[in-house]
C-alpha atoms as a PDB file:
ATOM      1  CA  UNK A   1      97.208  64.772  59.789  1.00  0.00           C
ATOM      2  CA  UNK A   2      98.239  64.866  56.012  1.00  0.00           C
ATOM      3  CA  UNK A   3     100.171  61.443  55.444  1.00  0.00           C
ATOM      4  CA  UNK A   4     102.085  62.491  52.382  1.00  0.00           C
ATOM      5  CA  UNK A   5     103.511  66.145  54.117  1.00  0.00           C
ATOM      6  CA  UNK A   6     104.400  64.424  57.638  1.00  0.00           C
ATOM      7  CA  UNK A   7     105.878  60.839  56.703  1.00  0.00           C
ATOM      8  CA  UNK A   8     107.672  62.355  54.263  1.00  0.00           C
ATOM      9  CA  UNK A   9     109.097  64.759  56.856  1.00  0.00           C
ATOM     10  CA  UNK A  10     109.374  61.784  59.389  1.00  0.00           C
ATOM     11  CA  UNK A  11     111.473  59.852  57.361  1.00  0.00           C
ATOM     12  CA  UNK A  12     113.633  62.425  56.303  1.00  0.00           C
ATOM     13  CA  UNK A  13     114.367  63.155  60.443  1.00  0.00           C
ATOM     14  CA  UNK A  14     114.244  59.304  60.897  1.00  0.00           C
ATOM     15  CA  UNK A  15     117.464  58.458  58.276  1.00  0.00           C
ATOM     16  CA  UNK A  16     119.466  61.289  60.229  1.00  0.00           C
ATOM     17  CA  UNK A  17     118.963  60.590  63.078  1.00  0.00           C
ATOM     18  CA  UNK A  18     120.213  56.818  61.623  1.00  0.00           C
ATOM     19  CA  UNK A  19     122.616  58.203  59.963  1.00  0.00           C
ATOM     20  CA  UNK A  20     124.078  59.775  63.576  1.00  0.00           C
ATOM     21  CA  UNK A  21     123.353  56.914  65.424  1.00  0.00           C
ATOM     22  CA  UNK A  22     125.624  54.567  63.290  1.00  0.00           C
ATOM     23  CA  UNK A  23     128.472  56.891  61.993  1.00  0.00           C
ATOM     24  CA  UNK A  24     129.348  58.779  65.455  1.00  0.00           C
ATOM     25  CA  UNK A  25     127.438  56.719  68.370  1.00  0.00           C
ATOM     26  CA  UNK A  26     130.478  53.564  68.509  1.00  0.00           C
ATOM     27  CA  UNK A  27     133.100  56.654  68.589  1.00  0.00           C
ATOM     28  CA  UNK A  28     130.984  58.408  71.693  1.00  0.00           C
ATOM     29  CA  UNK A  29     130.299  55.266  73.431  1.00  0.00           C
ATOM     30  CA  UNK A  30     133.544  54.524  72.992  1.00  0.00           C
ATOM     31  CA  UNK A  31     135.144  57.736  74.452  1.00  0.00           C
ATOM     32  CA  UNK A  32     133.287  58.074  77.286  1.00  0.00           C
ATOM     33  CA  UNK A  33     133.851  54.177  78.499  1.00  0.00           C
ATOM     34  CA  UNK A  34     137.473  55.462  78.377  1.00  0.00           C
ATOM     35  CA  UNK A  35     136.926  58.552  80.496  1.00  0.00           C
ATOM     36  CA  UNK A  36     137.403  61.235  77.459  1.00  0.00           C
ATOM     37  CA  UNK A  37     134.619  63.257  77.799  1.00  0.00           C
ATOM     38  CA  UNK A  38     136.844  65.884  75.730  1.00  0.00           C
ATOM     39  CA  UNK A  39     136.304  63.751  72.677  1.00  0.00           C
ATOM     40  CA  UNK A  40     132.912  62.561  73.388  1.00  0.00           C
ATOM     41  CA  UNK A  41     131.733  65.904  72.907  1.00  0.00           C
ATOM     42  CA  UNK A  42     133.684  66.835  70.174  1.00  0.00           C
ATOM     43  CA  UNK A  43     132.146  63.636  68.335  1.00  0.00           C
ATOM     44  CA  UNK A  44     128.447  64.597  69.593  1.00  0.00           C
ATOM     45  CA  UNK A  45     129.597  67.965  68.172  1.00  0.00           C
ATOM     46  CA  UNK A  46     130.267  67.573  64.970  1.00  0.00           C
ATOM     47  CA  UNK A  47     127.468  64.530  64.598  1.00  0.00           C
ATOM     48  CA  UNK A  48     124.391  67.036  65.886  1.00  0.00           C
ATOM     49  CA  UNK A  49     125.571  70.115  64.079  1.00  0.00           C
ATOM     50  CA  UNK A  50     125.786  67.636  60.689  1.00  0.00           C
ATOM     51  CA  UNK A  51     122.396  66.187  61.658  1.00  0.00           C
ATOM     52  CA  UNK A  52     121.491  70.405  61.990  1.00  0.00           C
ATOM     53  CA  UNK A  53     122.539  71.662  58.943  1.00  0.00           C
ATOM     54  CA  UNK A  54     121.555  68.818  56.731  1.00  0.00           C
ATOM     55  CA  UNK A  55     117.805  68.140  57.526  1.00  0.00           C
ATOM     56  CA  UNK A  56     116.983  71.996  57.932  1.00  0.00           C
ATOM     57  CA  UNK A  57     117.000  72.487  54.245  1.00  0.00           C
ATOM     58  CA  UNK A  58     115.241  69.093  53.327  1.00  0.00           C
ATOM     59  CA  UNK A  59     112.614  70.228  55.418  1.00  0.00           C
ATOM     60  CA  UNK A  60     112.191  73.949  54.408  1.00  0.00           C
ATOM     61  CA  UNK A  61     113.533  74.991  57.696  1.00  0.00           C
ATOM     62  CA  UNK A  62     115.165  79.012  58.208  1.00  0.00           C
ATOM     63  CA  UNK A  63     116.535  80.695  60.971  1.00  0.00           C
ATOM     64  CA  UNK A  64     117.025  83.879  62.051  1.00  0.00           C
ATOM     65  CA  UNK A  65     119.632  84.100  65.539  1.00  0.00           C
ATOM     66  CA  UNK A  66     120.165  86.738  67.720  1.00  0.00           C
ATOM     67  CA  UNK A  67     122.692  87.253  70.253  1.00  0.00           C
ATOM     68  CA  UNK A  68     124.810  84.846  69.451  1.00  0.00           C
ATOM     69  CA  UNK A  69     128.425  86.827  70.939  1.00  0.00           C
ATOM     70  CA  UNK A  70     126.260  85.474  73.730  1.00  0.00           C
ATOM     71  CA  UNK A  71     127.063  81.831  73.422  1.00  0.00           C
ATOM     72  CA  UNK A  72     130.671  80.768  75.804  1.00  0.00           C
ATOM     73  CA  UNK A  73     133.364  79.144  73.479  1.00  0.00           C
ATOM     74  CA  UNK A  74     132.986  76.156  76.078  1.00  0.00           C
ATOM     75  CA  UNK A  75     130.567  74.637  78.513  1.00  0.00           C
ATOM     76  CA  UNK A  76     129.126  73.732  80.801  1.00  0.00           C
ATOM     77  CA  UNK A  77     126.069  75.666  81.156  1.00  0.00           C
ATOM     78  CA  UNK A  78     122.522  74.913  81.745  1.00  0.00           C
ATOM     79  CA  UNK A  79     120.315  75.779  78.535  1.00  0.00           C
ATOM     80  CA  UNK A  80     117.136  77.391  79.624  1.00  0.00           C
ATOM     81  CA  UNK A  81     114.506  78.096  76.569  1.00  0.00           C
ATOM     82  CA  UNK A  82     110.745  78.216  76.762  1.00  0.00           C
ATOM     83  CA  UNK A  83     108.856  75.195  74.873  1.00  0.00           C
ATOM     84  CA  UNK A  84     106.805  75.758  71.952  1.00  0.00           C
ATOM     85  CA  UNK A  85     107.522  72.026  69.936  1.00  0.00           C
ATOM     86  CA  UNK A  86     109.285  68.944  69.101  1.00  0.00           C
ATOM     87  CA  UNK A  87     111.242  71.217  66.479  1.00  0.00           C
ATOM     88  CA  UNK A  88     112.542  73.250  69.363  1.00  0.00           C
ATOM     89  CA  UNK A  89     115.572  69.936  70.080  1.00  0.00           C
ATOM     90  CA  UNK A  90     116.509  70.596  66.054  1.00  0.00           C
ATOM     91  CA  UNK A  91     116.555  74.439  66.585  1.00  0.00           C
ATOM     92  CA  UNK A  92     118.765  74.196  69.392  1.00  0.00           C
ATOM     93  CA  UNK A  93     121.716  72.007  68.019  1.00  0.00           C
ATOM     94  CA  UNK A  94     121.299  74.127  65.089  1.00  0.00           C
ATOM     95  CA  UNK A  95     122.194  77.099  67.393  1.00  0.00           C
ATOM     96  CA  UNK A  96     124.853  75.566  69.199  1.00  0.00           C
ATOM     97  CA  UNK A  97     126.958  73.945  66.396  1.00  0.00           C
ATOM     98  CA  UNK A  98     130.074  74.801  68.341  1.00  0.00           C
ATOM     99  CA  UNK A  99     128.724  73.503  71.702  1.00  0.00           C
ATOM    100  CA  UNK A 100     127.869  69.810  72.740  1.00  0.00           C
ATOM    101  CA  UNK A 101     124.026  70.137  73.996  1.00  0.00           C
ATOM    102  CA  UNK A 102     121.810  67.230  75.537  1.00  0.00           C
ATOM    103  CA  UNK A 103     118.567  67.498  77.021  1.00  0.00           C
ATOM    104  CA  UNK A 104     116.531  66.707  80.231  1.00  0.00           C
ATOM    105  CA  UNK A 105     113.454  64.805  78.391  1.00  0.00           C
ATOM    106  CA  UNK A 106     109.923  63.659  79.143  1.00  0.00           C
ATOM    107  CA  UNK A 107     110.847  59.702  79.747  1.00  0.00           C
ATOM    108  CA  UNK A 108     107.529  59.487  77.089  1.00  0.00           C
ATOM    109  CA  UNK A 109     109.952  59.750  73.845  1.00  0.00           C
ATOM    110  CA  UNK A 110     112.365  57.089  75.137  1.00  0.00           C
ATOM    111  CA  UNK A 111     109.839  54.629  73.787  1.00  0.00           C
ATOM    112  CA  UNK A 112     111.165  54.855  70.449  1.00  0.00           C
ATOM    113  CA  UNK A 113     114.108  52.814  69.682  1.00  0.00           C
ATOM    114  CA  UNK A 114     116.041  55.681  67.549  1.00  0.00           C
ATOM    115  CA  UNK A 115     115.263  58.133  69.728  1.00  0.00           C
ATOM    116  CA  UNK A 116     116.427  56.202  72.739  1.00  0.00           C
ATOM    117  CA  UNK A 117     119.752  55.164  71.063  1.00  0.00           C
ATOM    118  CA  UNK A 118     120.154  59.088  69.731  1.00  0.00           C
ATOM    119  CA  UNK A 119     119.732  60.235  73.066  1.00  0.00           C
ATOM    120  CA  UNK A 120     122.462  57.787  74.962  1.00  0.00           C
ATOM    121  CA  UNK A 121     125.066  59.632  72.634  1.00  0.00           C
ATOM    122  CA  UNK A 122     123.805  63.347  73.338  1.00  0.00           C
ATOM    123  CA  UNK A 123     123.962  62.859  76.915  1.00  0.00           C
ATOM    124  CA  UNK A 124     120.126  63.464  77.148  1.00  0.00           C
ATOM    125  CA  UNK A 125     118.451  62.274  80.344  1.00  0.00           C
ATOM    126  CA  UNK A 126     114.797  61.066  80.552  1.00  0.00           C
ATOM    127  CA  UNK A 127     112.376  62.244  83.226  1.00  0.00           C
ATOM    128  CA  UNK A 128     109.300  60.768  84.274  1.00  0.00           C
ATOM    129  CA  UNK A 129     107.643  63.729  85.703  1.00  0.00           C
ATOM    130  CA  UNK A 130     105.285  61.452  88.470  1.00  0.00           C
ATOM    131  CA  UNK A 131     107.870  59.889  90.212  1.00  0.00           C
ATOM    132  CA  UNK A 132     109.127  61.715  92.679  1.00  0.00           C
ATOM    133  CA  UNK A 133     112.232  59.333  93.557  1.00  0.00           C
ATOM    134  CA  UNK A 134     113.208  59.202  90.037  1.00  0.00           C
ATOM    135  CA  UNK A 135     113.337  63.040  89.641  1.00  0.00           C
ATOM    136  CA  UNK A 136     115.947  62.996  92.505  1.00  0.00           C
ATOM    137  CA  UNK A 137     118.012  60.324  90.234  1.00  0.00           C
ATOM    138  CA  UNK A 138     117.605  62.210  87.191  1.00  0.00           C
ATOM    139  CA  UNK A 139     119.064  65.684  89.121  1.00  0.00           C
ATOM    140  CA  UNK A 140     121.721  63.760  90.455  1.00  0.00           C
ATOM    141  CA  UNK A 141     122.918  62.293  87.242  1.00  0.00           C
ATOM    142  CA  UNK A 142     122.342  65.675  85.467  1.00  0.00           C
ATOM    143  CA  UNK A 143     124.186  67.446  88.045  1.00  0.00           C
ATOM    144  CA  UNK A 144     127.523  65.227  87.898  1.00  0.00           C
ATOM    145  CA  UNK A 145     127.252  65.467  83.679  1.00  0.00           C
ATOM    146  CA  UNK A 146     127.433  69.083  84.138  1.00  0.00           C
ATOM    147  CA  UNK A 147     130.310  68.786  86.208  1.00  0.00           C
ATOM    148  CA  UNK A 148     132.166  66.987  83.815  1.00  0.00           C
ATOM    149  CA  UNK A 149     131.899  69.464  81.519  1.00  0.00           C
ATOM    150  CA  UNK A 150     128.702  68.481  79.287  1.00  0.00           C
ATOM    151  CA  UNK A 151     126.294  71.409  78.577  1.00  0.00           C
ATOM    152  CA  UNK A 152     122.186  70.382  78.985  1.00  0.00           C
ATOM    153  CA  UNK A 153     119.231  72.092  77.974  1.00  0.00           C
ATOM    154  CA  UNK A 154     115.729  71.741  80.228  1.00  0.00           C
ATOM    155  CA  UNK A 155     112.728  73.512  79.239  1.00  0.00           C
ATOM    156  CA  UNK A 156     110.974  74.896  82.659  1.00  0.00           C
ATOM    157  CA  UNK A 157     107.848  74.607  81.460  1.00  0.00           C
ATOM    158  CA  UNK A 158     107.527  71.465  81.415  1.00  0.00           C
ATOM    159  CA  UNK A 159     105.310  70.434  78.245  1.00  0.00           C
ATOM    160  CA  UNK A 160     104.955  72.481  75.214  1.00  0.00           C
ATOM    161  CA  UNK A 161     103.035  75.488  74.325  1.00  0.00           C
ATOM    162  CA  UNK A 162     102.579  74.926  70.943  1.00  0.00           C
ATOM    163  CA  UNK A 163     102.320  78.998  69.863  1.00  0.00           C
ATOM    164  CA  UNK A 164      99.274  79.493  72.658  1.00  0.00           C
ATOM    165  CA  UNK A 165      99.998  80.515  76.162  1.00  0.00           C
ATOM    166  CA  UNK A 166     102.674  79.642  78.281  1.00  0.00           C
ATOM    167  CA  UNK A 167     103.518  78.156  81.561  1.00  0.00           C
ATOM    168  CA  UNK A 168     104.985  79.929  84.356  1.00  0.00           C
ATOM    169  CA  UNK A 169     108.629  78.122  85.101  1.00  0.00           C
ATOM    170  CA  UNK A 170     109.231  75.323  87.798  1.00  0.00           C
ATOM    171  CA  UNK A 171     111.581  76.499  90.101  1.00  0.00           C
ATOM    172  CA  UNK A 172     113.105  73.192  90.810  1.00  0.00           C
ATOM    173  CA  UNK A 173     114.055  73.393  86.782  1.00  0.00           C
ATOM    174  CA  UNK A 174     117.455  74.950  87.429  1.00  0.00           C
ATOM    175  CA  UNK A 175     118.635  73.076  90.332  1.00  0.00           C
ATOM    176  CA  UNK A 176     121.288  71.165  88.284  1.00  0.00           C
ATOM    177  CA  UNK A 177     122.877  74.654  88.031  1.00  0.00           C
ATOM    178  CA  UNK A 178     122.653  75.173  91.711  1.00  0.00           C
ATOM    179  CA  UNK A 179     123.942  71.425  92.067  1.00  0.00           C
ATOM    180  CA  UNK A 180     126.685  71.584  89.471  1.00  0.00           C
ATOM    181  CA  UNK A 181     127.309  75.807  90.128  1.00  0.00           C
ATOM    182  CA  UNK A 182     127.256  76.307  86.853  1.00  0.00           C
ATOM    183  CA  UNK A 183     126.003  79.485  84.849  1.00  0.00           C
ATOM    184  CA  UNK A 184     122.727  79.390  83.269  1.00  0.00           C
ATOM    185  CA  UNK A 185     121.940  80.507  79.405  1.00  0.00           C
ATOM    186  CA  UNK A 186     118.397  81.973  79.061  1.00  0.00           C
ATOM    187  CA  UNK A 187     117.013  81.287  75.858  1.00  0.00           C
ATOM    188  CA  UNK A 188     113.959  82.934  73.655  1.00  0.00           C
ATOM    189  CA  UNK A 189     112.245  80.683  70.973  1.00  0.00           C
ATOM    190  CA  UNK A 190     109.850  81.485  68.500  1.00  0.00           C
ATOM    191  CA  UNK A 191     108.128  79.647  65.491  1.00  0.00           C
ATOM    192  CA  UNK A 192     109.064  76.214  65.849  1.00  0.00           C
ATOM    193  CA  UNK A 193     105.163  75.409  66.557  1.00  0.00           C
ATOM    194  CA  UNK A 194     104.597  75.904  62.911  1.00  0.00           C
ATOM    195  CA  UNK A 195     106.643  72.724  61.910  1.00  0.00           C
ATOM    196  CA  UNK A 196     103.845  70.535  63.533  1.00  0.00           C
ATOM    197  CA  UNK A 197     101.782  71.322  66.310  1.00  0.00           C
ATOM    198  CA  UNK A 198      99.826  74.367  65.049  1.00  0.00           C
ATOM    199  CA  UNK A 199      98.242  71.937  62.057  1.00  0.00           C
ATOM    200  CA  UNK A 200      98.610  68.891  63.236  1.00  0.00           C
ATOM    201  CA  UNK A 201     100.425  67.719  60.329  1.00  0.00           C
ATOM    202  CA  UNK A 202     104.632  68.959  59.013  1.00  0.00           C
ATOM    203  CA  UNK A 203     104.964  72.345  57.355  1.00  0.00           C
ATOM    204  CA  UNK A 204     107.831  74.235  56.630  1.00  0.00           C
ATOM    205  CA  UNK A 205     108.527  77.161  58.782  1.00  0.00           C
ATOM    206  CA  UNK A 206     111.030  79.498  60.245  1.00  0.00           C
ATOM    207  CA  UNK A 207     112.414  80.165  63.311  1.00  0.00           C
ATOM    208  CA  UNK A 208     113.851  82.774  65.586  1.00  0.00           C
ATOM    209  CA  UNK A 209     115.909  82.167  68.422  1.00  0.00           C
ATOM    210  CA  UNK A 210     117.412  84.986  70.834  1.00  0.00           C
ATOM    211  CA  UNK A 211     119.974  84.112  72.744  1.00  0.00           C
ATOM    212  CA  UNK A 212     120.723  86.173  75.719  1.00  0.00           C
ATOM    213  CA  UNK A 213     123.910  87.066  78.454  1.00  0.00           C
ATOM    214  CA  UNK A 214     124.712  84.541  80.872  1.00  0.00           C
ATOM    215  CA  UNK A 215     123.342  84.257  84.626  1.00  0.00           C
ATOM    216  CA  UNK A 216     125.902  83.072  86.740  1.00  0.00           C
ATOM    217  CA  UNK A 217     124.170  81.496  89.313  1.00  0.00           C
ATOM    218  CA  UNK A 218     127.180  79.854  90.961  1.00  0.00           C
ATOM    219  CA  UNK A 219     127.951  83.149  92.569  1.00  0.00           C
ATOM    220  CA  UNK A 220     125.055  83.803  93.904  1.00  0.00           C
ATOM    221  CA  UNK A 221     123.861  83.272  97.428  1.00  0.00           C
ATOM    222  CA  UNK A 222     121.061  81.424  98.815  1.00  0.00           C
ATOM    223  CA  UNK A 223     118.233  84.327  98.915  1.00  0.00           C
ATOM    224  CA  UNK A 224     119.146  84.909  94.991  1.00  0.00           C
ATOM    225  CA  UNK A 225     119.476  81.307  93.931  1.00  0.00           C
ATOM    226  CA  UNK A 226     115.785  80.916  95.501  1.00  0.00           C
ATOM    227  CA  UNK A 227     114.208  83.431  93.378  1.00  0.00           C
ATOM    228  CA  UNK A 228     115.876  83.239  90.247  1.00  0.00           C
ATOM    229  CA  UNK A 229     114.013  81.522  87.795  1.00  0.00           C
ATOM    230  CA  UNK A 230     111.541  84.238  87.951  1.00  0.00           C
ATOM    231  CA  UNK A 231     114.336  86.449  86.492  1.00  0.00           C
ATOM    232  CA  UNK A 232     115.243  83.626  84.554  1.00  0.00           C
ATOM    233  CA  UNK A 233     111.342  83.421  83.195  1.00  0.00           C
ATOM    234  CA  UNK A 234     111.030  87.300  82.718  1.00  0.00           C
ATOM    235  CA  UNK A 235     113.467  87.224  80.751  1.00  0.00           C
ATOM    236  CA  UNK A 236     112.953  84.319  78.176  1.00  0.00           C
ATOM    237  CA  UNK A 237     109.169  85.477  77.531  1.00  0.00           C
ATOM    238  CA  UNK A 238     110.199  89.506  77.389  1.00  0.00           C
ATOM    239  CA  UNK A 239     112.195  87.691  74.422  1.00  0.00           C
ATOM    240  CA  UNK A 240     109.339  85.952  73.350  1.00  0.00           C
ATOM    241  CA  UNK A 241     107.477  89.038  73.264  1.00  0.00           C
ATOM    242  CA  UNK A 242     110.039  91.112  70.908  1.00  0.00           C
ATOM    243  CA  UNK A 243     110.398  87.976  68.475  1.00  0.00           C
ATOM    244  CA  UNK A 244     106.995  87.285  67.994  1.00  0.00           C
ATOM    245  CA  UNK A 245     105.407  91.081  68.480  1.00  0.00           C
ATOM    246  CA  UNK A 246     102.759  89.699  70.697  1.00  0.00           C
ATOM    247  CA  UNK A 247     102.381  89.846  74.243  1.00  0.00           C
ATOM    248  CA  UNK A 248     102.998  86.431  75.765  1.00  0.00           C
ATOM    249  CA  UNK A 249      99.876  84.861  78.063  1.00  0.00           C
ATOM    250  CA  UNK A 250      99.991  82.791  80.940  1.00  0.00           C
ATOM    251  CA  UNK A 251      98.082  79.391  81.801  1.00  0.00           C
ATOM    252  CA  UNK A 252      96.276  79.963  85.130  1.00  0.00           C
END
């Protein structure tokens, strides 16, 4: 790891992330312990899309988005990308700068005081993926956000694949959209490895994103809903595929 490259970069994330926390976090708390979810996410909004904007250049970050007629004015819908790094949370609220996003996260990063603060006001849910009686908590809670109206984003996966081959998706991924009956947006990433997993250390990089049509798996039955995120899967990788020009691999 090269010190001077990825504290540099670290600190840079660390005082926006501040700078969120403290300038739109009291408003957000605030609104939701009144019951306006409305203007909680309009607040996490704004506050992400800043954060978005702002550190992208200071880290020598580009984007290139496709299918972005794609995106509904308003939530909610589960977010569905494949995983590929820890740039892959900045790439998303950089795509959806009109649409309040929080995540379902490994219960790992909570650890870090920021982070943990950060994530109370995106609505972002930690999951500790080896207990079983906490994963039925965490679905619960993430189903009744989405009914309220907040958007999340869960990466099927699981853990990241840091540019080398993927993981086939856990089915029991989208059940907060069968829960909630919300649609699901599939999501194609690509690049976001570069940033820091592929050297071990920060680099600028760019990134693609493809965003692609809705599945509304509210109105589907049973048989579908049970099969889905293999559509769901084909789907995000055959996006993979055309972003990166390579043909995507699977862990056995």
């Amino acid at each position: 790891m090269n010190p001077f490259t990825t504290g540099g970069a670290l600190i840079k994330a660390a005082a926006g992330i501040n700078h969120f926390n403290k300038h739109y976090g009291p408003g957000i708390r605030q609104a939701r312990a009144e019951g306006d979810f409305a203007k909680a996410r309009e607040l996490q909004v704004q506050g992400t899309s800043e954060f978005a904007r702002n550190i992208s250049p200071k880290l020598k970050i580009t984007y290139d988005i496709y299918g972005q007629e794609n995106i509904p004015e308003d939530g909610p819908v589960l977010i569905v990308p494949n995983h590929q790094g820890y740039a892959d949370i900045l790439l998303m609220y950089y795509v959806f700068q009109k649409m309040q996003t929080g995540f379902v996260a490994k219960q790992e990063l909570s650890r870090v005081k920021l982070i943990q603060d950060a994530a109370e006001f995106t609505g972002t849910i930690f999951l500790n993926r080896g207990d079983t009686r906490g994963a039925i908590d965490v679905l619960r809670d993430g189903a009744e956000r989405l009914k309220r109206g907040d958007s999340l984003v869960i990466f099927p996966e699981g853990t990241r694949s840091k540019g080398g081959p993927v993981r086939h998706f856990k089915a029991g991924s989208l059940k907060f959209a069968q829960k909630a009956k919300v649609p699901i947006l599939p999501v194609s990433i690509e690049g976001t490895y570069h940033t820091f997993e592929e050297y071990g250390s920060f680099h600028p990089a760019h990134y693609q994103c493809m965003i692609h049509p809705l599945v509304h798996i509210e109105e589907m039955d049973r048989r579908e809903q049970a099969t889905i995120h293999t559509q769901i899967e084909e789907t995000v990788f055959k996006g993979l595929e055309e972003l990166s020009g390579k043909k995507v691999d699977f862990v056995e």
